[in-house]
C-alpha atoms as a PDB file:
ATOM      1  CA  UNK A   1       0.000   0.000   0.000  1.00  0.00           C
ATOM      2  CA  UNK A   2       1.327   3.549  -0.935  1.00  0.00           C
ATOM      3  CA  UNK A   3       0.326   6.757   0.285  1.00  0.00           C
ATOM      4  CA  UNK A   4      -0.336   9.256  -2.417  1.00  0.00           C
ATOM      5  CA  UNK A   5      -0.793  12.928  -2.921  1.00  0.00           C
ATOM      6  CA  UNK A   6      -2.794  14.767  -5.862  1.00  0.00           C
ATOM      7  CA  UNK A   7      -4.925  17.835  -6.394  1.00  0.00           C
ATOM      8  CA  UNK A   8      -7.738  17.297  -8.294  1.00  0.00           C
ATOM      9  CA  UNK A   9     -11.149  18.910  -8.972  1.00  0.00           C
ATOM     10  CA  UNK A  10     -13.544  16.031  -7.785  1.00  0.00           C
ATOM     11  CA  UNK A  11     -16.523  17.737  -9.185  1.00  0.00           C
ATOM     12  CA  UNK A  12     -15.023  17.581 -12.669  1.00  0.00           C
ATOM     13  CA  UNK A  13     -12.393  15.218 -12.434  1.00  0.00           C
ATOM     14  CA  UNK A  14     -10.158  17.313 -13.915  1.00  0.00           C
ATOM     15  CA  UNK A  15      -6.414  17.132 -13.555  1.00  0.00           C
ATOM     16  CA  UNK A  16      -3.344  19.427 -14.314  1.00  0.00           C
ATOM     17  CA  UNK A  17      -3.420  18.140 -17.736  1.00  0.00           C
ATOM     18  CA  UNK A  18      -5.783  16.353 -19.062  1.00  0.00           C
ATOM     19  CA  UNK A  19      -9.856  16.297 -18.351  1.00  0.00           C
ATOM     20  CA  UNK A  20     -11.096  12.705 -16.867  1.00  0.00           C
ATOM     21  CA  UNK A  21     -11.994  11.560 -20.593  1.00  0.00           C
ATOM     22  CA  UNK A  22      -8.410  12.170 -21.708  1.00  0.00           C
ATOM     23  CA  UNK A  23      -8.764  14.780 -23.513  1.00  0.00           C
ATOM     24  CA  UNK A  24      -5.144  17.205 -23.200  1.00  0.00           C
ATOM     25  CA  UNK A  25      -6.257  20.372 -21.404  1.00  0.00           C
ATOM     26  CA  UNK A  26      -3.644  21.572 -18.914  1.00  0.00           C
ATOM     27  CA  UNK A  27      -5.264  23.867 -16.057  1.00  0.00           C
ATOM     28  CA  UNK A  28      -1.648  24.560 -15.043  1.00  0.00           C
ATOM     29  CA  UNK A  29      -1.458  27.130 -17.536  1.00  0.00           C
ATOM     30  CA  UNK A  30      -3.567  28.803 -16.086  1.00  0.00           C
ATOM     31  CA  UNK A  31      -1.435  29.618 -13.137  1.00  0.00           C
ATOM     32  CA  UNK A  32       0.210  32.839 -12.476  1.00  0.00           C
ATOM     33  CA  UNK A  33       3.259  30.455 -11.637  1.00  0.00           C
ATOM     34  CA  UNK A  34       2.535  27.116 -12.702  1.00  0.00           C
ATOM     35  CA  UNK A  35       6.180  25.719 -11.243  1.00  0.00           C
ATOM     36  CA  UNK A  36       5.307  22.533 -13.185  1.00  0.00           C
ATOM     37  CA  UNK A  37       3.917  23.523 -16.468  1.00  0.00           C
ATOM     38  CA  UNK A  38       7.225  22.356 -18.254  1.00  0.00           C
ATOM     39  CA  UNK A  39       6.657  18.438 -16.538  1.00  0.00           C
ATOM     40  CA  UNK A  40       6.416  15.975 -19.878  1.00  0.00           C
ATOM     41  CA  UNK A  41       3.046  15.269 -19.380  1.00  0.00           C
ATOM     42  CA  UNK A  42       2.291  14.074 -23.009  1.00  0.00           C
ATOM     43  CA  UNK A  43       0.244  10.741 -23.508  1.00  0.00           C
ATOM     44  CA  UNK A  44       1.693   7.673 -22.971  1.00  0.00           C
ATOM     45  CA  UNK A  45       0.611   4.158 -23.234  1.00  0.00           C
ATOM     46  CA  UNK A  46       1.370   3.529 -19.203  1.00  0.00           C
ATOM     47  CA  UNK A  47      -1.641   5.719 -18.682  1.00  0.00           C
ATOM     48  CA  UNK A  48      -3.870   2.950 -19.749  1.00  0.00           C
ATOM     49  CA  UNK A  49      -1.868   0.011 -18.785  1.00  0.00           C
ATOM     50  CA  UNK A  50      -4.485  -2.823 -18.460  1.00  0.00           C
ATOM     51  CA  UNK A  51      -7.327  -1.153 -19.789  1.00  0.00           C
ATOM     52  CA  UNK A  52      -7.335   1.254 -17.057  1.00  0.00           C
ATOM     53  CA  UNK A  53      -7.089   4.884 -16.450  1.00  0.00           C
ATOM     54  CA  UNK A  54      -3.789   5.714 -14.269  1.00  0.00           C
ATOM     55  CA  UNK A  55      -3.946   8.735 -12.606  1.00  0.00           C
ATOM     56  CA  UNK A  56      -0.666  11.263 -12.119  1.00  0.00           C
ATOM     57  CA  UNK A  57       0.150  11.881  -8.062  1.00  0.00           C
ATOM     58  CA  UNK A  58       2.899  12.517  -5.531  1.00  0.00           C
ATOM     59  CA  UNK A  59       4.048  10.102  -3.549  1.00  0.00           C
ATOM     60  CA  UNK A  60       5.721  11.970  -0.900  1.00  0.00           C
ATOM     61  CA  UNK A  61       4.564  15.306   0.814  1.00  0.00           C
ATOM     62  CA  UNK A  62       8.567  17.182  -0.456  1.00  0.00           C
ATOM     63  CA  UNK A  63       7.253  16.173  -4.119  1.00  0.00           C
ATOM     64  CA  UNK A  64       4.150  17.948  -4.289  1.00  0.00           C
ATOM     65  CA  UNK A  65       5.876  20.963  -2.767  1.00  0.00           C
ATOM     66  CA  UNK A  66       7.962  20.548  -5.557  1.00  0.00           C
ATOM     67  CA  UNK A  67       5.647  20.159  -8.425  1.00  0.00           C
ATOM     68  CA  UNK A  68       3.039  23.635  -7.098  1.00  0.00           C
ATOM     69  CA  UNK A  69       4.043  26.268  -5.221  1.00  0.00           C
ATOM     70  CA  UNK A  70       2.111  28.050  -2.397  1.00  0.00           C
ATOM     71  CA  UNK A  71       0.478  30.491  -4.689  1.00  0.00           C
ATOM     72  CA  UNK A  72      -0.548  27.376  -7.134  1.00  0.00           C
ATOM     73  CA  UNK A  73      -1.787  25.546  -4.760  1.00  0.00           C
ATOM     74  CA  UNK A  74      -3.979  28.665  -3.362  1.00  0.00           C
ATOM     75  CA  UNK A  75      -5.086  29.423  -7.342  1.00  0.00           C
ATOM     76  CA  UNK A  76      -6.254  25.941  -7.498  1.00  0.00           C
ATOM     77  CA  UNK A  77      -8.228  25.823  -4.328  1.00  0.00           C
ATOM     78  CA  UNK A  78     -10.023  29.153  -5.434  1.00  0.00           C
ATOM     79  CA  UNK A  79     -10.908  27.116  -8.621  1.00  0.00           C
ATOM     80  CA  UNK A  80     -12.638  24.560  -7.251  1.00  0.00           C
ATOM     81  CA  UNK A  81      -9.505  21.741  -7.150  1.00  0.00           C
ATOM     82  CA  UNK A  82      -8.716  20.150  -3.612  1.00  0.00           C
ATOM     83  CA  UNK A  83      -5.261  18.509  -1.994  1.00  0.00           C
ATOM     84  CA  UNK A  84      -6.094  14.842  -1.389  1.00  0.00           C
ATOM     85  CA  UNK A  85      -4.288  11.933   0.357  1.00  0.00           C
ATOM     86  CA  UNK A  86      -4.954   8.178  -1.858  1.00  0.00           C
ATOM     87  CA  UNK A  87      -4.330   5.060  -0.117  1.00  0.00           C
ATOM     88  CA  UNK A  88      -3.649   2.668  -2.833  1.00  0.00           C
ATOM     89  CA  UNK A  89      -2.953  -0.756  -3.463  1.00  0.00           C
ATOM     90  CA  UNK A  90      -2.160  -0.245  -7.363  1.00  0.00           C
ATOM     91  CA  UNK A  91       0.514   1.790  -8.138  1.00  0.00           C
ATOM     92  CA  UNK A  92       3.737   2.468  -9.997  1.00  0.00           C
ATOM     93  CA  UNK A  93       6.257   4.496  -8.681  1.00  0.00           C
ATOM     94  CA  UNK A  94       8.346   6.192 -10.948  1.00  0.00           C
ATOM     95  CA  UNK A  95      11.353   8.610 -10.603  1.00  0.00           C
ATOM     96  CA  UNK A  96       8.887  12.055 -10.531  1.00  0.00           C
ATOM     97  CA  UNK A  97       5.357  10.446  -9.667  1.00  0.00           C
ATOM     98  CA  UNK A  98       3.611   7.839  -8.323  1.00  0.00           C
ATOM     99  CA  UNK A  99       0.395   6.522 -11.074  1.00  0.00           C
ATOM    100  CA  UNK A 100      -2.017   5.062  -9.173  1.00  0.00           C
ATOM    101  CA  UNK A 101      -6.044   3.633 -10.669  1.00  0.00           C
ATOM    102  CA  UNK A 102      -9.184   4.665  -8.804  1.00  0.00           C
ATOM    103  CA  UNK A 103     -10.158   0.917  -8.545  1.00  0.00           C
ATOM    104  CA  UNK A 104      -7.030   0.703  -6.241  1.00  0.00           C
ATOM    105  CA  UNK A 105      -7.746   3.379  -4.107  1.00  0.00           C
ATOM    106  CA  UNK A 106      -8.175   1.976  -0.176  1.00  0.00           C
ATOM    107  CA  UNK A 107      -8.899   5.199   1.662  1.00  0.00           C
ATOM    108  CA  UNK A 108      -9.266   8.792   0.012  1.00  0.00           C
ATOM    109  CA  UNK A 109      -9.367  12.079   1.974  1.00  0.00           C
ATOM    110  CA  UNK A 110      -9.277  15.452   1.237  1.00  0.00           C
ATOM    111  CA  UNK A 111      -6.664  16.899   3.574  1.00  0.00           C
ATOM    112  CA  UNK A 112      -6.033  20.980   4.141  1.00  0.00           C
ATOM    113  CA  UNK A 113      -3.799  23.102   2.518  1.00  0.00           C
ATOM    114  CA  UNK A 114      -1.574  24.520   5.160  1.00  0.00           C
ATOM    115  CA  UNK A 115      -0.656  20.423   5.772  1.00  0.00           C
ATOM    116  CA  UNK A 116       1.963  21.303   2.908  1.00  0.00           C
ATOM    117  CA  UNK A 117       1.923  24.895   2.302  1.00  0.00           C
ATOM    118  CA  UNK A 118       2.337  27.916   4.847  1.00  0.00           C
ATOM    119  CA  UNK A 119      -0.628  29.684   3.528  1.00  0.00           C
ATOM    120  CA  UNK A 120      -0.917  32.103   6.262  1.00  0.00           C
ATOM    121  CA  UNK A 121      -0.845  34.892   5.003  1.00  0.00           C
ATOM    122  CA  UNK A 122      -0.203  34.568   1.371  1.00  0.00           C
ATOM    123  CA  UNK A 123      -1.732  36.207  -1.328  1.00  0.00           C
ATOM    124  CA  UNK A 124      -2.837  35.655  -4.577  1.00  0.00           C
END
């Protein structure tokens, strides 16, 4: 089991990149920083390994401060994505994420901000 960090809008199930049907939209350029706009995040056949749909997360707290700075993460929140903590049983851990599939999620909560960020006081 592996412990894994993403933001994500849950309503839409959209990620940094792509929209939940695949389709390449990345939300990151929308950022006023967007520290990880340059990641290769161009389709590739591991993202439907199996016939399933493997999803792009952290697997360590130090990586996701590395892939969205405070202000990201605050421009996210205020657009509807959250911070979430996975549980997962099926996952492959590479060298600068951790894909995981939905069916192998164990346990999956939303956890606050500040748990990674010092958002006190930052602005936008």
């Amino acid at each position: 089991m592996k412990t894994i960090y993403r933001i994500e809008n849950e309503e839409t199930m959209h990620g940094m990149w792509y929209r939940l049907d695949g389709t390449f939209d990345p939300f990151i350029n929308r950022l006023t920083e967007g520290i990880s706009k340059s990641l290769p995040m161009e389709f590739d056949e591991r993202y439907s390994k199996g016939g399933r749909k493997w999803f792009s997360g952290c697997g360590n707290r130090k990586q996701m401060q590395s892939w969205f700075s405070t202000k990201d993460a605050l421009e996210l929140f205020k657009s509807g994505y959250r911070l979430f903590e996975f549980k997962s049983n099926q996952f492959v851990e590479e060298e600068f994420q951790t894909i995981f599939t939905r069916e192998g999620i164990i346990e999956k909560r939303e956890i606050s901000l500040d748990t990674l960020w010092d958002i006190k006081g930052a602005a936008i």
